[in-house]
Protein backbone atom coordinates (compact mmCIF):
# COMPACT_ATOMS: atom_id res chain seq x y z
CA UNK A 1 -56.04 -82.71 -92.89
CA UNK A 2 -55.37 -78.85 -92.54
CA UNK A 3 -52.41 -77.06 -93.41
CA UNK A 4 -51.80 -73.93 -91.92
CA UNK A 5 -49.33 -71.55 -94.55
CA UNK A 6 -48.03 -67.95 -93.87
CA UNK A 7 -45.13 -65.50 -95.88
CA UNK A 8 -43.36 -64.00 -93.15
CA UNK A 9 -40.25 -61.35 -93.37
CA UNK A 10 -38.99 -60.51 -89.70
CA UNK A 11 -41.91 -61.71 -87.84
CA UNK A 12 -40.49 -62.49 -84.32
CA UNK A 13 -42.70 -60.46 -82.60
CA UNK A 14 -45.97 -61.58 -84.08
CA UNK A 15 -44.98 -65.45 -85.21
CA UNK A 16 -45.40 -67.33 -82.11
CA UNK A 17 -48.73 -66.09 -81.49
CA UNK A 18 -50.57 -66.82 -84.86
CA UNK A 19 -49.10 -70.17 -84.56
CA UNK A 20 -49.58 -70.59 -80.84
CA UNK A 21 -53.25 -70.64 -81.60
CA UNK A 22 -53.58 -73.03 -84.44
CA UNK A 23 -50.96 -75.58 -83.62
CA UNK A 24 -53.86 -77.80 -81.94
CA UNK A 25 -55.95 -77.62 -85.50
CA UNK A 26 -52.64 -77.76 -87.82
CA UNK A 27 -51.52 -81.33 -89.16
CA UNK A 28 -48.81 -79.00 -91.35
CA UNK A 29 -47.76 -75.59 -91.16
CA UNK A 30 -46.00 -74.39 -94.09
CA UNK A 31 -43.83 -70.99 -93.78
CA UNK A 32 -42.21 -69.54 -96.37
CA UNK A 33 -39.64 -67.05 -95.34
CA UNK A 34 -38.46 -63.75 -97.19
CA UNK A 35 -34.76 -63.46 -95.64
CA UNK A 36 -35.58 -62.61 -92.14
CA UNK A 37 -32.80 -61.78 -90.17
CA UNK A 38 -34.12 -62.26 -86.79
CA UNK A 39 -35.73 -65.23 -84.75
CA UNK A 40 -38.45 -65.47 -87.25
CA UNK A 41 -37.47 -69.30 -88.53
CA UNK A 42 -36.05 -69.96 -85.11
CA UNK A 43 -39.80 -69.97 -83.81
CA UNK A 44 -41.23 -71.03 -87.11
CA UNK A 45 -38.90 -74.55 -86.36
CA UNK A 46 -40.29 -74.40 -83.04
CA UNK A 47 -43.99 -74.88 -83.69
CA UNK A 48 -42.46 -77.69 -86.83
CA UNK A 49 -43.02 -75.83 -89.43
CA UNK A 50 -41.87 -76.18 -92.78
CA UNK A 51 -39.83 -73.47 -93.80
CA UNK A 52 -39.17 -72.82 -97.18
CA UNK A 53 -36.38 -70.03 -98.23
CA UNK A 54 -36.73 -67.55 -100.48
CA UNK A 55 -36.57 -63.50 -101.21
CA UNK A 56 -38.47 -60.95 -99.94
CA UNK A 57 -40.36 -59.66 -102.59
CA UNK A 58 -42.19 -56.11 -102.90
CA UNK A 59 -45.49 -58.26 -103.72
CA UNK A 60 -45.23 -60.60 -100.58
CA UNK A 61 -48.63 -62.25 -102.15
CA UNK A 62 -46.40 -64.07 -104.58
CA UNK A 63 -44.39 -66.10 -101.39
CA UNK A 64 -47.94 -66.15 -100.20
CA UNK A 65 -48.85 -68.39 -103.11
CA UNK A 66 -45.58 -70.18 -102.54
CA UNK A 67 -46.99 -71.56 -99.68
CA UNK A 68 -49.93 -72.11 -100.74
CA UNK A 69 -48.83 -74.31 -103.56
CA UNK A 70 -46.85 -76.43 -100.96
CA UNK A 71 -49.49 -77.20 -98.78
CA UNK A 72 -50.81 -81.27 -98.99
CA UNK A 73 -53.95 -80.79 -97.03
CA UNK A 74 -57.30 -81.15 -97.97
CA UNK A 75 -58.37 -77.67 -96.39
CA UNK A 76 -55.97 -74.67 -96.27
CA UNK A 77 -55.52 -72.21 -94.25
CA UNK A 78 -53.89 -68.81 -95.18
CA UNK A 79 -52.79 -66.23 -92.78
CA UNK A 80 -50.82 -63.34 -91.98
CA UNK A 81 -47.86 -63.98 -89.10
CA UNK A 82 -49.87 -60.22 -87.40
CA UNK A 83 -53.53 -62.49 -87.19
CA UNK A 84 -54.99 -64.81 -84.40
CA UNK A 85 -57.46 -67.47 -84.82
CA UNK A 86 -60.34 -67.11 -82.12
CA UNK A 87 -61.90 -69.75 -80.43
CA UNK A 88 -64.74 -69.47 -82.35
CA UNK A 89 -62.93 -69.84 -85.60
CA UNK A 90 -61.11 -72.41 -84.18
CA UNK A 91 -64.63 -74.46 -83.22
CA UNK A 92 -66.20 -73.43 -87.25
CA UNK A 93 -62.55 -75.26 -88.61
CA UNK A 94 -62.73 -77.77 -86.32
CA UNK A 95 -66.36 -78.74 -87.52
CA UNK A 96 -65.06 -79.04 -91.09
CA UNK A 97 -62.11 -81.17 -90.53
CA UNK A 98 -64.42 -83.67 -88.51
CA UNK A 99 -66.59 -83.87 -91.41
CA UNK A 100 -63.90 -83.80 -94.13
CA UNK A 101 -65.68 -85.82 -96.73
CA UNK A 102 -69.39 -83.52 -96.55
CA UNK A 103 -66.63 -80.47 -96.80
CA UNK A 104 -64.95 -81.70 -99.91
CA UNK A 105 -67.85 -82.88 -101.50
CA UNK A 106 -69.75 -79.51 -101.21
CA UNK A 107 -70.13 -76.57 -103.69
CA UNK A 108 -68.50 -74.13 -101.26
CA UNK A 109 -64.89 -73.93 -102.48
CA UNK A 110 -63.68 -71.53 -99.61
CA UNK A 111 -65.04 -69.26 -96.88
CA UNK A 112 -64.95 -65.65 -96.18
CA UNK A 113 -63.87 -64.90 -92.60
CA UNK A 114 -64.25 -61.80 -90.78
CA UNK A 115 -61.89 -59.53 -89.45
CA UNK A 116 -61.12 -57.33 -86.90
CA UNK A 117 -58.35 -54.85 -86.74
CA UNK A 118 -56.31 -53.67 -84.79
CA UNK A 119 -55.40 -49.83 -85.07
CA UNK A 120 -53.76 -47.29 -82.31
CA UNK A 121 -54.89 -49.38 -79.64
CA UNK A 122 -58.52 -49.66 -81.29
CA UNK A 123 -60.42 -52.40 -82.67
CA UNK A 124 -62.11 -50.06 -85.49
CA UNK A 125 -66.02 -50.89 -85.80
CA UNK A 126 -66.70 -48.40 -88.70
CA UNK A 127 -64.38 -46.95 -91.90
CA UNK A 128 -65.24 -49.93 -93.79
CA UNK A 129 -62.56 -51.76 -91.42
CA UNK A 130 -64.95 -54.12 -90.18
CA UNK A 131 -66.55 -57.22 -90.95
CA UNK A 132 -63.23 -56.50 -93.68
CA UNK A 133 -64.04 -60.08 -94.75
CA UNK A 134 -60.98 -61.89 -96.71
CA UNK A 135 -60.93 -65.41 -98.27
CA UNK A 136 -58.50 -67.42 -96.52
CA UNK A 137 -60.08 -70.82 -95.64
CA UNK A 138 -60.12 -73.06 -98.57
CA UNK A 139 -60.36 -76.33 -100.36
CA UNK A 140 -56.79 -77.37 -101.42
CA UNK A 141 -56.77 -76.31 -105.03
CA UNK A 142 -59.88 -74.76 -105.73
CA UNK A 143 -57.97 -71.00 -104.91
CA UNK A 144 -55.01 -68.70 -105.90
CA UNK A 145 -53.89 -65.41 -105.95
CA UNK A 146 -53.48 -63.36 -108.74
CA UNK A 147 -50.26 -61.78 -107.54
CA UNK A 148 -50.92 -58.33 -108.60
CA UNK A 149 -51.60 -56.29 -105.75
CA UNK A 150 -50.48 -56.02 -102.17
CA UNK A 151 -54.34 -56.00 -101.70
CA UNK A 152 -56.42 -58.46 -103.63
CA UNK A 153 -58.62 -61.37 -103.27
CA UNK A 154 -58.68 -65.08 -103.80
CA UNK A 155 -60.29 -66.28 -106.75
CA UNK A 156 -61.74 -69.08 -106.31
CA UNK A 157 -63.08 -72.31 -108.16
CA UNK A 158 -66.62 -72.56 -106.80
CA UNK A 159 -68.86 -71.03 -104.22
CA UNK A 160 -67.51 -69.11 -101.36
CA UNK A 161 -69.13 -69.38 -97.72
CA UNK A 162 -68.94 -67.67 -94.59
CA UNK A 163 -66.80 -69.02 -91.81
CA UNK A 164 -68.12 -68.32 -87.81
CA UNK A 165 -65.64 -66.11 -86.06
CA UNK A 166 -62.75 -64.19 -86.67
CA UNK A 167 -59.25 -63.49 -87.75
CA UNK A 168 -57.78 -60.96 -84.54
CA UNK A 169 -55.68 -58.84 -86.85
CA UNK A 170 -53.29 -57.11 -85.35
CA UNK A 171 -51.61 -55.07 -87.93
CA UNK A 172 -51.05 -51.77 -86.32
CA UNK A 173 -50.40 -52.31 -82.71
CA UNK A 174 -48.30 -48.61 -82.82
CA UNK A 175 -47.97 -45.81 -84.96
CA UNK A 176 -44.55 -46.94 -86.15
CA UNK A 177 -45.77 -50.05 -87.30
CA UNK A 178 -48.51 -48.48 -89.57
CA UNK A 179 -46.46 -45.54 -91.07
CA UNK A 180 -43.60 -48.54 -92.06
CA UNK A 181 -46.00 -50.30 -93.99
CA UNK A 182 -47.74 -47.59 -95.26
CA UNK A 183 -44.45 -46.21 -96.74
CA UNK A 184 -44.18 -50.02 -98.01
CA UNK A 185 -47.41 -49.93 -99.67
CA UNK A 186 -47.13 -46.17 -101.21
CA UNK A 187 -43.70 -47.18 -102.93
CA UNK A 188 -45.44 -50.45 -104.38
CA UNK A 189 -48.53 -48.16 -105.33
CA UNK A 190 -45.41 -45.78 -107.37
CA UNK A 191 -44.09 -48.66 -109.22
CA UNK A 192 -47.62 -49.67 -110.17
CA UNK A 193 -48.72 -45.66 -111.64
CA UNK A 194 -45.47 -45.87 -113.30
CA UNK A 195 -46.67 -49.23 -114.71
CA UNK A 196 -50.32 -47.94 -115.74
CA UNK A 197 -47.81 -45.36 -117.42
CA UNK A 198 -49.56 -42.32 -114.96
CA UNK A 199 -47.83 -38.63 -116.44
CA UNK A 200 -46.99 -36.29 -114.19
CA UNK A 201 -48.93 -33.20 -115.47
CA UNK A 202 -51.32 -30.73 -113.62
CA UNK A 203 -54.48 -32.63 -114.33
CA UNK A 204 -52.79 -36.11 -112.75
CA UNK A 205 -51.45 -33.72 -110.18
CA UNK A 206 -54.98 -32.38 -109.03
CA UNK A 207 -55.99 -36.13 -109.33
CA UNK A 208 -53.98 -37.58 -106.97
CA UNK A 209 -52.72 -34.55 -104.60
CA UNK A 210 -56.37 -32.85 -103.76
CA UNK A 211 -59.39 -35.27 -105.41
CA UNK A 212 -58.22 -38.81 -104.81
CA UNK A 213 -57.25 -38.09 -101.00
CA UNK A 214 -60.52 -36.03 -100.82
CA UNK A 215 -63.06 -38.53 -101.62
CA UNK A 216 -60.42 -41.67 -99.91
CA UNK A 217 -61.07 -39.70 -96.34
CA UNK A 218 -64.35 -38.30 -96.97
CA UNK A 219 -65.57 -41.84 -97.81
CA UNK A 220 -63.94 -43.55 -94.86
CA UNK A 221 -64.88 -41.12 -92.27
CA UNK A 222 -68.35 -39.92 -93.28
CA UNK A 223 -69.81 -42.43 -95.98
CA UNK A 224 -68.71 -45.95 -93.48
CA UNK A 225 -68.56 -44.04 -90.25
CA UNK A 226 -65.28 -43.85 -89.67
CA UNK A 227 -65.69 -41.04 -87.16
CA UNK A 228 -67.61 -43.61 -84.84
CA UNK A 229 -63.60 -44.97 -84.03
CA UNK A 230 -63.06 -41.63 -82.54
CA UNK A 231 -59.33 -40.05 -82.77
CA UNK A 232 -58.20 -43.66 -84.27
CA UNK A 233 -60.95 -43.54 -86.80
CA UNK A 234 -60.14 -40.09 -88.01
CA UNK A 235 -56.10 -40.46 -88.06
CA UNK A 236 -56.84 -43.96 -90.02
CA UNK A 237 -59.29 -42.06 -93.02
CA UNK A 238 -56.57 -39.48 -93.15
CA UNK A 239 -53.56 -41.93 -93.66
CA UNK A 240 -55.80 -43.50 -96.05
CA UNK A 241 -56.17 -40.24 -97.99
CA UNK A 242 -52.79 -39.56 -97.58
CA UNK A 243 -51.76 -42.78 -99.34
CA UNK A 244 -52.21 -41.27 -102.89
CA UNK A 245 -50.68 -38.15 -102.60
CA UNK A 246 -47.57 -40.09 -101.50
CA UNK A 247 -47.60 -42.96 -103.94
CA UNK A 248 -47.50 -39.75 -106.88
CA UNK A 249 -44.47 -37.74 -105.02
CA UNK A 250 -42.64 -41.47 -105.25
CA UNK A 251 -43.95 -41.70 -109.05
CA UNK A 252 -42.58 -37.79 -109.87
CA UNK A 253 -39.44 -38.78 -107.86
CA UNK A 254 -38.67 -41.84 -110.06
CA UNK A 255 -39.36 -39.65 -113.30
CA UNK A 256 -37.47 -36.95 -112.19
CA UNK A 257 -34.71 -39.30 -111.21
CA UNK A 258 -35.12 -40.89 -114.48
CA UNK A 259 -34.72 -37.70 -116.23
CA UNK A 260 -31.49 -36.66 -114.60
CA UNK A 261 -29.98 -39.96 -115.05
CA UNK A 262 -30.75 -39.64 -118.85
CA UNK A 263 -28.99 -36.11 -119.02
């Protein structure tokens, strides 16, 4: 038995075709929803889904884990509401189910599937955006999340494989789309300096507004080749870069903010 979970928040234009291409594979499909407020549980119902309710949280890995905890099959599978299963994927899970009791009996735990990602039009090759492997096949209850990060990895109880195929991710399809979750993931990035308890003091300062984006793009576009994606390649290590330099003018704002407040 597979169950199929996602976290979704406002994910009408992406829902129906993640699910669309594993409702042949599914036996459950679990969705837990962060108070959409468009069709987003509308479709979810239509492909009969389970939807559970909750908030939208700045860590959407902790209604990931929701999810994950509600799911009753013997292999799980986790994925974003913006990612397609391909056909050959689709065959690798398909192989696994039909030999359930060889999968559950095995030392692999979970599997490692690649991805490829969608960005400006662009499936990017290079900028260490591809294979971009991320564990999200697994035995039910031999993985979690640690809940930390809006980036992170499984851990997992055992030995991880390699799945065949891919997750189609299509995160980006336009610019809009990437600068609204990159202003997302910058504020989340603020909360955690402020956290770490990062100062704001020259030496942070020429940390985070000249060295960190420095080395970010320099290592995206020259070190993994980003520059082989062309104009998409280059505007991606930049953003990249970029991200530091904002997530410390969100950090000084919330001091300064802080400071005035306490006046």
């Amino acid at each position: 038995m597979l169950s199929v979970v996602l976290a979704v928040h406002n994910e009408e234009k992406n829902l129906a075709r993640c699910l669309e291409a594993v409702k042949d594979i599914a036996d459950e499909i679990i969705v837990v929803d962060g108070e959409s407020t468009d069709d987003t549980v509308k479709i979810a119902k239509q492909f009969k889904a389970k939807v559970i309710k909750t908030t939208n949280k700045a860590n959407f890995h902790i209604n990931k884990q929701m999810a994950m905890d509600a799911a009753k099959g013997d292999l799980v599978l986790q994925l974003d509401a913006d990612e397609v299963v391909d056909d050959e994927l689709k065959a690798f899970i398909k192989k696994l189910k039909s030999a359930v009791s060889e999968t559950l009996a095995s030392d692999i735990k979970a599997w490692n599937i690649k991805r490829k990602n969608l960005f400006l039009g662009r499936w990017l090759a290079k900028g260490g955006q591809y294979p971009d492997p991320s564990i999200r096949l697994y035995v039910n209850g031999f993985a979690k999340l640690p809940q930390k990060d809006v980036h992170e990895v499984m851990t997992v109880d055992g030995q991880v494989g390699w799945a065949d195929g891919h997750l189609l991710h299509y995160a980006n399809p336009t610019f809009t789309d990437y600068l609204r979750k990159w202003n997302t993931y910058t504020s989340f990035k603020a909360s955690q300096l402020q956290e770490s308890k990062v100062k704001i003091s020259f030496f942070s300062a020429v940390e985070y507004l000249f060295w960190k984006p420095l080395t970010t793009f320099f290592g995206l576009y020259i070190r993994h080749r980003g520059y082989v994606d062309g104009l998409a390649g280059f505007i991606f290590a930049m953003m990249s870069g970029l991200h530091h330099p904002m997530a410390y003018l969100k950090l000084w704002e919330q001091y300064r903010l802080k400071t005035k407040s306490e006046d």
